[in-house]
PDB file of N, CA and C in Angstrom:
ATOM      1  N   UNK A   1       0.855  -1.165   0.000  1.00  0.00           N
ATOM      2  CA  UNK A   1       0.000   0.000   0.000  1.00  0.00           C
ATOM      3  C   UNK A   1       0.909   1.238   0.000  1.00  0.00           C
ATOM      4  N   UNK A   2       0.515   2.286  -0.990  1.00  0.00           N
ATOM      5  CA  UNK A   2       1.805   3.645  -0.928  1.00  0.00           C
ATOM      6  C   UNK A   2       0.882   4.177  -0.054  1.00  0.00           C
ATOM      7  N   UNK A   3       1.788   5.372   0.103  1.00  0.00           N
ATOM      8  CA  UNK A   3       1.275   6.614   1.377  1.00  0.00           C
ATOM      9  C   UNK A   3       0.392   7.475   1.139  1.00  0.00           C
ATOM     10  N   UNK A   4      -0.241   7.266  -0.334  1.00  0.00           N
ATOM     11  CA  UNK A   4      -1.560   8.023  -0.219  1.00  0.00           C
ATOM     12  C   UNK A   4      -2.587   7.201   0.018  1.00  0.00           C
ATOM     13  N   UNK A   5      -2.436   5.716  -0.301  1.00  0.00           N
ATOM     14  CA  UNK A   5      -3.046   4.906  -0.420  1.00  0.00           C
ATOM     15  C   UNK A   5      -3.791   4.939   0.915  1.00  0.00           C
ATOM     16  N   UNK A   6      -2.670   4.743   2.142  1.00  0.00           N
ATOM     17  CA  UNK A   6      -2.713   4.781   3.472  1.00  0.00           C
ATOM     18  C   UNK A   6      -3.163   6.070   4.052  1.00  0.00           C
ATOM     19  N   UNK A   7      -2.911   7.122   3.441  1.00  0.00           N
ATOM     20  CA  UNK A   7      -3.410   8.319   4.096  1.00  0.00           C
ATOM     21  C   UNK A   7      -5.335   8.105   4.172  1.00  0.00           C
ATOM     22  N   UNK A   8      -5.582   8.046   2.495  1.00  0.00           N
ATOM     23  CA  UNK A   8      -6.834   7.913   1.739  1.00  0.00           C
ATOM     24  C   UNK A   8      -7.406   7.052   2.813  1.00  0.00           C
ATOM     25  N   UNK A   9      -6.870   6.009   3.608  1.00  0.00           N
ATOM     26  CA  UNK A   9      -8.215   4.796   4.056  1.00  0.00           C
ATOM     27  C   UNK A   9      -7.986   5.515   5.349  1.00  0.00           C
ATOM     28  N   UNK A  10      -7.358   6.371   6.164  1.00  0.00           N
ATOM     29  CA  UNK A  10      -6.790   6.843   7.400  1.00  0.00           C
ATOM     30  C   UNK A  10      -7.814   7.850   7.495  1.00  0.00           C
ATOM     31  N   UNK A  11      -8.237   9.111   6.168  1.00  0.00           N
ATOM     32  CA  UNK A  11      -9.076   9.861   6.263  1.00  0.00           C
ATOM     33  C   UNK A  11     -10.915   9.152   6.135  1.00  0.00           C
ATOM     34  N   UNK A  12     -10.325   8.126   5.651  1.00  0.00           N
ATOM     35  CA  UNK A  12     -12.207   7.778   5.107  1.00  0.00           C
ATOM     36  C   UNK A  12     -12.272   6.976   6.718  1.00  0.00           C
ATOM     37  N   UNK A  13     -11.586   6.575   7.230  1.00  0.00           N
ATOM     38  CA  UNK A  13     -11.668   6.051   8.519  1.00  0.00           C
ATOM     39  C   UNK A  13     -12.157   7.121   9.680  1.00  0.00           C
ATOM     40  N   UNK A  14     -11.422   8.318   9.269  1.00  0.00           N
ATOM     41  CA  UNK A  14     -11.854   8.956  10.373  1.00  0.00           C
ATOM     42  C   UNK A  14     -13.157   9.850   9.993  1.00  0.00           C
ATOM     43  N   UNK A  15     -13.636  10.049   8.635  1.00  0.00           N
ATOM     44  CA  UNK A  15     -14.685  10.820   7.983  1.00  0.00           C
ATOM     45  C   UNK A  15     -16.116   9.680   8.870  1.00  0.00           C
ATOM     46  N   UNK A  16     -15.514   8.128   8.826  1.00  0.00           N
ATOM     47  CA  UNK A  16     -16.574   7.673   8.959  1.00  0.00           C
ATOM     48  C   UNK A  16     -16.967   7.465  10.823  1.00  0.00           C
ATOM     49  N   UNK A  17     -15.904   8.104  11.493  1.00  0.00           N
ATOM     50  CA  UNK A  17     -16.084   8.003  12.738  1.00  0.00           C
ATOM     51  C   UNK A  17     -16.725   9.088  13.363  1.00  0.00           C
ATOM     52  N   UNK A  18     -16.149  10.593  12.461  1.00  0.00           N
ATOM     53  CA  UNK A  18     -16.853  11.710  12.868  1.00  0.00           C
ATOM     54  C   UNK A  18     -18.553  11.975  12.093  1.00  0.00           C
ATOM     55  N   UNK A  19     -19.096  10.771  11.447  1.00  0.00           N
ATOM     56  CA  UNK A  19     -20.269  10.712  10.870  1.00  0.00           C
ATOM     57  C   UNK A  19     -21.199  10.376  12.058  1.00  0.00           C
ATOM     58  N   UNK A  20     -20.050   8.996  12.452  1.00  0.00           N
ATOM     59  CA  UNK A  20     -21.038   8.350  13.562  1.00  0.00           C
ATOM     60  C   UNK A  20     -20.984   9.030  15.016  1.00  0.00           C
ATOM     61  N   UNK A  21     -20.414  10.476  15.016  1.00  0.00           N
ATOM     62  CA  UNK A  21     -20.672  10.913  16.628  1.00  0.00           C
ATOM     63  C   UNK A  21     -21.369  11.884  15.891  1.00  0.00           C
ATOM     64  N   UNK A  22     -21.658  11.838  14.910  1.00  0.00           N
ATOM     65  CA  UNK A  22     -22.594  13.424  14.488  1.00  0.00           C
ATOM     66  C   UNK A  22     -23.915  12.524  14.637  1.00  0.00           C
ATOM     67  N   UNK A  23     -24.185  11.310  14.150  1.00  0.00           N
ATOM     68  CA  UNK A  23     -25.489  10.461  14.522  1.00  0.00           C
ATOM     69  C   UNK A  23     -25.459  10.157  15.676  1.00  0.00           C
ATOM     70  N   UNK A  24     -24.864  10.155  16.412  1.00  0.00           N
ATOM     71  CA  UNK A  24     -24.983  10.026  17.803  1.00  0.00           C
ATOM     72  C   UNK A  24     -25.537  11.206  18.980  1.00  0.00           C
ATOM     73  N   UNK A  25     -24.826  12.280  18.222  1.00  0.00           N
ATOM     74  CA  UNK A  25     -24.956  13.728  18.924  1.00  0.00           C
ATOM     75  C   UNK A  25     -26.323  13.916  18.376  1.00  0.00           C
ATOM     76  N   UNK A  26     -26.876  14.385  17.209  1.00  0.00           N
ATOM     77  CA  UNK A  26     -28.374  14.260  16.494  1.00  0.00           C
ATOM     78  C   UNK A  26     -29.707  13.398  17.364  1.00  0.00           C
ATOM     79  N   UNK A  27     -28.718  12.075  17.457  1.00  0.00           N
ATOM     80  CA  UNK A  27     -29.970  11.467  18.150  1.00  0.00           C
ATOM     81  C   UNK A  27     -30.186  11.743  20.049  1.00  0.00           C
ATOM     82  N   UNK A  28     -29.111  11.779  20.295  1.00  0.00           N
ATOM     83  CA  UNK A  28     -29.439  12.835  21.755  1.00  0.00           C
ATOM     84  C   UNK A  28     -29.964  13.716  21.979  1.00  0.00           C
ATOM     85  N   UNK A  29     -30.070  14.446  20.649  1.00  0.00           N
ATOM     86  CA  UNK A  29     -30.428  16.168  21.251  1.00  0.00           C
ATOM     87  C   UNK A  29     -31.670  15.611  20.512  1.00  0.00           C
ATOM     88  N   UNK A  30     -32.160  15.019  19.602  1.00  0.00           N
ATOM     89  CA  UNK A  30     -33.922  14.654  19.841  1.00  0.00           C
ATOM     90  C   UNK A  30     -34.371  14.023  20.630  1.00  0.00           C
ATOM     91  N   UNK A  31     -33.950  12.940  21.642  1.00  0.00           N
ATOM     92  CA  UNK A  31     -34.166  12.549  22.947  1.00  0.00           C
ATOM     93  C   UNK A  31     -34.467  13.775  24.051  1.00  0.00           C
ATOM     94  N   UNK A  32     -33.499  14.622  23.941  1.00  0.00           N
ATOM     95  CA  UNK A  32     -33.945  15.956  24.961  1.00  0.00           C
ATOM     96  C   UNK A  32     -34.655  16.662  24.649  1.00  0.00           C
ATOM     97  N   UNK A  33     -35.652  17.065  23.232  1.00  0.00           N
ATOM     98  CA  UNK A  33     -35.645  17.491  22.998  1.00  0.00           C
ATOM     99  C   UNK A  33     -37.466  18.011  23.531  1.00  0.00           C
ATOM    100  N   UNK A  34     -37.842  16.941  24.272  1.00  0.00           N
ATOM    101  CA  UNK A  34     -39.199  16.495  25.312  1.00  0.00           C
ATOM    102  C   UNK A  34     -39.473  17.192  26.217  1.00  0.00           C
ATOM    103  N   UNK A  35     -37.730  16.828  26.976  1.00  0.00           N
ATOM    104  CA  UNK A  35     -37.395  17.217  28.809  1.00  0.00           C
ATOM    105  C   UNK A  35     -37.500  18.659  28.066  1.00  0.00           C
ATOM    106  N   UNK A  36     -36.709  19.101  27.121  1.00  0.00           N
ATOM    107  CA  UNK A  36     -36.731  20.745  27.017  1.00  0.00           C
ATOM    108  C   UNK A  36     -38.366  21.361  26.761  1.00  0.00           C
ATOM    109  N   UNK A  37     -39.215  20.514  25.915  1.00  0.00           N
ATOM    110  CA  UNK A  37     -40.015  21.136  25.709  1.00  0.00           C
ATOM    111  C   UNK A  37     -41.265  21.117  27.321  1.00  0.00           C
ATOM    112  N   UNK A  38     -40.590  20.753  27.839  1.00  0.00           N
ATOM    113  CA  UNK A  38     -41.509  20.508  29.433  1.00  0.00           C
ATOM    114  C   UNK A  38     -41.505  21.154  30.114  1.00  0.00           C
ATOM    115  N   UNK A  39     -39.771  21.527  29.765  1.00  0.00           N
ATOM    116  CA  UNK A  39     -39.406  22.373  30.766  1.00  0.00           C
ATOM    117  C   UNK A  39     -39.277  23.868  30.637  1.00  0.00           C
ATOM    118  N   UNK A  40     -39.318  23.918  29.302  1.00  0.00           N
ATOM    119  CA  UNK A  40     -39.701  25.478  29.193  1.00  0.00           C
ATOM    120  C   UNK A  40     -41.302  25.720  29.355  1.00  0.00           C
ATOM    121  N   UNK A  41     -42.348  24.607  29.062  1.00  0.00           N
ATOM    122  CA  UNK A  41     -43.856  24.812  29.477  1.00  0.00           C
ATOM    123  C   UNK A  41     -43.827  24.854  31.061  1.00  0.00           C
ATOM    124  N   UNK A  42     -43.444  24.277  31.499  1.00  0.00           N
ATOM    125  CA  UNK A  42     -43.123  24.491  33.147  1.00  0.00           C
ATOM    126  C   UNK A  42     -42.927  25.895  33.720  1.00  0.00           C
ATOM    127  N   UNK A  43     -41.561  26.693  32.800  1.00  0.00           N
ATOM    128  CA  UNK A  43     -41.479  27.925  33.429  1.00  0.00           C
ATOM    129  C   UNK A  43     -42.171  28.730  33.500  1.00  0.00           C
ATOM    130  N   UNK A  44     -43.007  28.477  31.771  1.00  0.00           N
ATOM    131  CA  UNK A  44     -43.715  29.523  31.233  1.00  0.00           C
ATOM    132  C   UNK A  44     -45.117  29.832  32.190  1.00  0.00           C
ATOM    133  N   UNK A  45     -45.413  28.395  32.446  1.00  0.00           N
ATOM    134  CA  UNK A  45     -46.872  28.710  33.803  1.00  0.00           C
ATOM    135  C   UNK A  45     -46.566  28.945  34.994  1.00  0.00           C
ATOM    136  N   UNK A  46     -44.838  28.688  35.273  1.00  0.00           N
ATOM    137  CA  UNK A  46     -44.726  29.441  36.738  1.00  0.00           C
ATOM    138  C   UNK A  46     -44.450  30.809  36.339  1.00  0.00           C
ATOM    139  N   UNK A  47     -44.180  31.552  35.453  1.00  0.00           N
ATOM    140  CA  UNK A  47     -44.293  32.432  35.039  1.00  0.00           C
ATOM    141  C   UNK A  47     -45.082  32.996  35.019  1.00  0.00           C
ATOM    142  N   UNK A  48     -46.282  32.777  34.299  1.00  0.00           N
ATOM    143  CA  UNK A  48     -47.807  33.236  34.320  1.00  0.00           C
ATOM    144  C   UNK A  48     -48.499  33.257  36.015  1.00  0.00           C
ATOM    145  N   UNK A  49     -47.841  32.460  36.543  1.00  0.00           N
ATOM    146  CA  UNK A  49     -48.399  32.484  37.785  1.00  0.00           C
ATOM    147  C   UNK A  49     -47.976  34.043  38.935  1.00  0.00           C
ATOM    148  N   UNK A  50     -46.729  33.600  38.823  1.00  0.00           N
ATOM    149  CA  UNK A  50     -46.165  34.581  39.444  1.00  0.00           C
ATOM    150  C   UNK A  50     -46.739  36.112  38.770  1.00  0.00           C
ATOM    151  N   UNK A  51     -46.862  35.912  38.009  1.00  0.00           N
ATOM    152  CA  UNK A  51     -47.221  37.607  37.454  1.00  0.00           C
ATOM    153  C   UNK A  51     -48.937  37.910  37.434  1.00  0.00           C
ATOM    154  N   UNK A  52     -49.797  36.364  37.729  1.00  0.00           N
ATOM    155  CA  UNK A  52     -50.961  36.835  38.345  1.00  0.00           C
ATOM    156  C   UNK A  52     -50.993  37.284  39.881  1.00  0.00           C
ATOM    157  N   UNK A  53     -50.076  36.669  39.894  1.00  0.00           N
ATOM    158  CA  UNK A  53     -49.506  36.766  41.755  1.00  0.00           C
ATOM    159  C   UNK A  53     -48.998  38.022  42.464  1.00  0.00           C
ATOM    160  N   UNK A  54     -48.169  38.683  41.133  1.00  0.00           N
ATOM    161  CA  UNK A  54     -47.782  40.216  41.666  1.00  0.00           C
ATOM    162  C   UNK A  54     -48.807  41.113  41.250  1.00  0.00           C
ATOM    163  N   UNK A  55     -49.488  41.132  40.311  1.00  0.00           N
ATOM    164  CA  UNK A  55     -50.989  41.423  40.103  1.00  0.00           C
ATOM    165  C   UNK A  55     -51.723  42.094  41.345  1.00  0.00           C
ATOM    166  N   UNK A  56     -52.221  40.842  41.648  1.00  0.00           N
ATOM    167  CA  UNK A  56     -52.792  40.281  42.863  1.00  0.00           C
ATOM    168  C   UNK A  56     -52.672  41.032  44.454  1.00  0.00           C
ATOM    169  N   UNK A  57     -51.050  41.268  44.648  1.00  0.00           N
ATOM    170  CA  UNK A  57     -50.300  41.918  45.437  1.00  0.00           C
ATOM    171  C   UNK A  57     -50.210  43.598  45.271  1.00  0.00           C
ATOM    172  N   UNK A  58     -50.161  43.834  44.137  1.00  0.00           N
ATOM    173  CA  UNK A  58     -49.935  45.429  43.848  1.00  0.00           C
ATOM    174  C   UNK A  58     -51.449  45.667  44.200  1.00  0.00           C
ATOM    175  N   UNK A  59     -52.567  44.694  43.780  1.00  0.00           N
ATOM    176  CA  UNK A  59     -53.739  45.819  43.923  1.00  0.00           C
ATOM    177  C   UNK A  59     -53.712  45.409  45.734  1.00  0.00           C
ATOM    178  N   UNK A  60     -53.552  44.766  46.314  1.00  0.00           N
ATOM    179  CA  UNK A  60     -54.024  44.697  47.663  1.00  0.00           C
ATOM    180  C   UNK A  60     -53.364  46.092  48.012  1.00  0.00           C
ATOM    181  N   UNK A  61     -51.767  46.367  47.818  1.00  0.00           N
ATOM    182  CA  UNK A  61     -50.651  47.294  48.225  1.00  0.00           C
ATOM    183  C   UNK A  61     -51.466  48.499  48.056  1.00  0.00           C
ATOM    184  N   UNK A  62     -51.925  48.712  46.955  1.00  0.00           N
ATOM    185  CA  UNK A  62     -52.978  50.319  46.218  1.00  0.00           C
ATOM    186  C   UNK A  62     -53.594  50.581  47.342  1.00  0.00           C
ATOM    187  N   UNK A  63     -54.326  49.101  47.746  1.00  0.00           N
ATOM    188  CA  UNK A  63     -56.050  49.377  48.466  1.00  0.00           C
ATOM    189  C   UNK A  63     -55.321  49.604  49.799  1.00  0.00           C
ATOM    190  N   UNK A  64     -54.159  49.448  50.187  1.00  0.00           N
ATOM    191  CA  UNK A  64     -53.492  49.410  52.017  1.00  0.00           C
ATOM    192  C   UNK A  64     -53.101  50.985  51.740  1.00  0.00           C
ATOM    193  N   UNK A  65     -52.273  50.967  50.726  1.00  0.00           N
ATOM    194  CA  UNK A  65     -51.867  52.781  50.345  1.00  0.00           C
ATOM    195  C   UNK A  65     -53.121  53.771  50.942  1.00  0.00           C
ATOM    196  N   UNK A  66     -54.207  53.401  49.984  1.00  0.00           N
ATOM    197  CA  UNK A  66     -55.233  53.928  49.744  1.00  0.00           C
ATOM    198  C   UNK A  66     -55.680  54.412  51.194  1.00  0.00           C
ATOM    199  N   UNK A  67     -56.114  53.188  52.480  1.00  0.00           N
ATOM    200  CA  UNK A  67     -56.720  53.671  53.399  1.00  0.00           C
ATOM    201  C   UNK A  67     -55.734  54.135  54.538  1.00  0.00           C
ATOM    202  N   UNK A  68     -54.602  53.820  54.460  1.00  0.00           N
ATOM    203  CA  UNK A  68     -53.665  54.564  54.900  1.00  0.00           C
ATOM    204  C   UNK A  68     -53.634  56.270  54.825  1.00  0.00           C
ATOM    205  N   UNK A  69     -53.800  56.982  53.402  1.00  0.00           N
ATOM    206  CA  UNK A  69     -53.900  58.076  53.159  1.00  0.00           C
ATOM    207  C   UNK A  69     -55.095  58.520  53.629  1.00  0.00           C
ATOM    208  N   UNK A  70     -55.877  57.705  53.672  1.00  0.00           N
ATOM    209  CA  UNK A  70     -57.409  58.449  54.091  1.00  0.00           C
ATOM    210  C   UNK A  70     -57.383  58.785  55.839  1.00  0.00           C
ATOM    211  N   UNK A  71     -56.191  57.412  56.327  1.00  0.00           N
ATOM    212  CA  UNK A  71     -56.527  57.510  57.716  1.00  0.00           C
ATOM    213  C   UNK A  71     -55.245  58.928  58.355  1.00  0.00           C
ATOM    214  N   UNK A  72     -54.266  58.636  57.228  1.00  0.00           N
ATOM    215  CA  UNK A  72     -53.859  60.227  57.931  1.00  0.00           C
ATOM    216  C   UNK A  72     -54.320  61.610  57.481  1.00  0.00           C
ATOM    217  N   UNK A  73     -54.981  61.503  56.080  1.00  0.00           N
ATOM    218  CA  UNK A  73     -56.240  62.610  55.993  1.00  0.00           C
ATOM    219  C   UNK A  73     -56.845  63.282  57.346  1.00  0.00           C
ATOM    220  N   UNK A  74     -57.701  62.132  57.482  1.00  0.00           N
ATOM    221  CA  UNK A  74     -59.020  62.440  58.430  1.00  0.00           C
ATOM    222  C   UNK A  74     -58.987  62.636  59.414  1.00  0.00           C
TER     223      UNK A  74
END
């Protein structure tokens, strides 16, 4: 075998190794690709929550403001 001969099967050797961690890497990240979608629906409703939650809080805060001012008014 000459030395291109040997180079030639050295590169197709390694073309065919970096194929198979690119199919390998591909098929992992569609395996995660579940947990991710869960887990960003997860944040997104603790998200939504929390911001009905500070909502919720600012108007109580208004209505405490509110009779506060009236009670040092009066």
């Amino acid at each position: 075998m000459t030395r291109i001969e040997s180079a030639t099967d050295r590169l197709k050797k390694a073309i065919d190794r970096l194929e198979r961690a690119a199919a390998r890497g591909a098929r992992k990240q569609e395996g995660e690709q579940p947990r991710l979608d869960f887990t960003r629906a997860s944040i997104e409703a603790d998200q939504a929550a929390l911001r009905k939650m500070a909502d919720a809080l600012s108007g109580r805060l208004d209505s405490a403001i509110g009779r506060l001012k009236l009670m040092l008014e009066g």
